[in-house]
Protein backbone atom coordinates (compact mmCIF):
# COMPACT_ATOMS: atom_id res chain seq x y z
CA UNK A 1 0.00 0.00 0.00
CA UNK A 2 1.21 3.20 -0.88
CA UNK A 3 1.95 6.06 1.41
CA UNK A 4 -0.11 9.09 1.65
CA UNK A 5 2.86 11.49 1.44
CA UNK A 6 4.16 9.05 -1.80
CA UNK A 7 0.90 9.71 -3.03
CA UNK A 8 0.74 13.36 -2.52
CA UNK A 9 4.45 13.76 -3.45
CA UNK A 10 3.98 12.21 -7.36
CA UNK A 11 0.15 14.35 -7.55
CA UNK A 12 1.60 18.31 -6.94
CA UNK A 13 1.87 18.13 -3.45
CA UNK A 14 -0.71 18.06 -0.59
CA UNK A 15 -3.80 20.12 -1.03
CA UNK A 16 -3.77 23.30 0.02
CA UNK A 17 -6.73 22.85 2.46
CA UNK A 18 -5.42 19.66 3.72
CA UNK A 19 -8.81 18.03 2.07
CA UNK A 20 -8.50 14.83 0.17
CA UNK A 21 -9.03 14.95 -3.13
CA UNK A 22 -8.76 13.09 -6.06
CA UNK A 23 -5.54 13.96 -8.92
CA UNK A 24 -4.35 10.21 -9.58
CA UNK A 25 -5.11 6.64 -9.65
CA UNK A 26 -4.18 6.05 -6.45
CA UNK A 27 -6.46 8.50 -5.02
CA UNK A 28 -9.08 7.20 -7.29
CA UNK A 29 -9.00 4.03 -5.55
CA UNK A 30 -8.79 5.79 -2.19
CA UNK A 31 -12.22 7.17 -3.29
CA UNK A 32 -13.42 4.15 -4.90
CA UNK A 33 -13.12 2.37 -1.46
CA UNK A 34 -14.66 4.84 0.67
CA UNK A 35 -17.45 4.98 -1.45
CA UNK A 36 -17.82 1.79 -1.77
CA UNK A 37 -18.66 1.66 2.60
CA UNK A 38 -20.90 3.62 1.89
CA UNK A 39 -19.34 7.26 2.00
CA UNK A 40 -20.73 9.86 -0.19
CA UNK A 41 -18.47 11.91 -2.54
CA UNK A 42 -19.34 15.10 -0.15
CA UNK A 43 -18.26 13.57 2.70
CA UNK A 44 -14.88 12.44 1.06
CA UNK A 45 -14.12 15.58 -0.36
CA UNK A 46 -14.82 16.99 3.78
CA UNK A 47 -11.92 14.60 4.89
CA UNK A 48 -8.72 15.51 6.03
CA UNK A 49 -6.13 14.12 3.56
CA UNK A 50 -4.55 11.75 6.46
CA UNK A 51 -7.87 10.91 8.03
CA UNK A 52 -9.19 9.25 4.32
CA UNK A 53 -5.78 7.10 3.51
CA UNK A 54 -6.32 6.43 7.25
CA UNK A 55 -9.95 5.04 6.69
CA UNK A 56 -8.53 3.56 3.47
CA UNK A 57 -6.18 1.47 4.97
CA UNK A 58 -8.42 0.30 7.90
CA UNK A 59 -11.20 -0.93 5.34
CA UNK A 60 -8.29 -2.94 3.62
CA UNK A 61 -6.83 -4.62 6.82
CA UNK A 62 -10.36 -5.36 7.80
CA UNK A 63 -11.32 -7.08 4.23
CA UNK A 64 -7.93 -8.98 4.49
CA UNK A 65 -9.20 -10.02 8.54
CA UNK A 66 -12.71 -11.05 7.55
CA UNK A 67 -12.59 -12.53 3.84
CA UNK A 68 -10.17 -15.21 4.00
CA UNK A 69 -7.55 -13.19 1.77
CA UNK A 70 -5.26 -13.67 4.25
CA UNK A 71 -5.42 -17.63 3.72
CA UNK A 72 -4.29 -17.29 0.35
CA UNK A 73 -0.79 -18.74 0.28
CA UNK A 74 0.55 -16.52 -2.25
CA UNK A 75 -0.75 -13.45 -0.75
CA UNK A 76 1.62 -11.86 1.86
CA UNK A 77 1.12 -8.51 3.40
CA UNK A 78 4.71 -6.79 4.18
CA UNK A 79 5.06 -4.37 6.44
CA UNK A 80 5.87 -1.10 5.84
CA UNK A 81 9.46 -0.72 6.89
CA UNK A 82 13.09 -0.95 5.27
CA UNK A 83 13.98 -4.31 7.10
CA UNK A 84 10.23 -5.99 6.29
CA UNK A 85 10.87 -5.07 2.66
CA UNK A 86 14.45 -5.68 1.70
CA UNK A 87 13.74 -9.33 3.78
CA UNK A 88 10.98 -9.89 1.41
CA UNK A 89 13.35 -8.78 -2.02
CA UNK A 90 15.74 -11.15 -0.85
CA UNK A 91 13.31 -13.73 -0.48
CA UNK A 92 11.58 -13.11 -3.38
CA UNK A 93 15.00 -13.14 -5.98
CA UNK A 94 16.34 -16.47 -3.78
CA UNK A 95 12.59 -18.03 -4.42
CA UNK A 96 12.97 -17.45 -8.07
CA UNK A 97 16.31 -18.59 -8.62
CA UNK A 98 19.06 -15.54 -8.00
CA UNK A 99 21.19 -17.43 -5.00
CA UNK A 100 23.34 -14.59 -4.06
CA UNK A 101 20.70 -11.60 -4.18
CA UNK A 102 21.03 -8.28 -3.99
CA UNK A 103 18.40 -6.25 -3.99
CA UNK A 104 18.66 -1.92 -4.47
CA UNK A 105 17.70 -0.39 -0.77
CA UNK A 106 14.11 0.61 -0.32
């Protein structure tokens, strides 16, 4: 999952108001999925830019909790940290056949 400041960073910076709004696809599906629990456009556009990736992210971690997602043997959430993600590279290029990898640094 992407990072809100990521996000805003690669879409001209955060809004002005500090409002989410929508300038890319990842926003877009940031929208998508709040409207999809049932949150109107108005109320989106009312949120806080932080508050909606917030809201975002706990409607995600609660689909993965309560669909069986998580089960899925090929699906594997990484944490969001240097260490979590250079572990998983390496794992990754040994899996598919590079026995002395070397990933680039996160």
């Amino acid at each position: 999952m992407n990072s809100p400041i990521s996000t805003y960073e690669t879409t001209g910076g955060l809004p002005e108001n500090g409002k989410f709004s929508v300038r890319g696809n990842i926003e877009e599906w940031v929208r998508r999925d709040l409207e999809y629990t049932g949150m109107s456009t108005e109320e989106i556009a009312r949120l806080g830019y932080f508050d909606a990736y917030l809201r975002y992210w706990e409607q995600y971690h609660y689909y993965v909790a309560t669909t069986g997602l998580s089960t899925n043997k090929l699906t594997r959430i990484v944490p969001y940290s240097n260490e979590a993600m250079m572990d998983t590279a390496l794992d990754y290029r040994y899996r598919f056949g590079n026995r002395n990898p070397k990933p680039e640094e996160f």
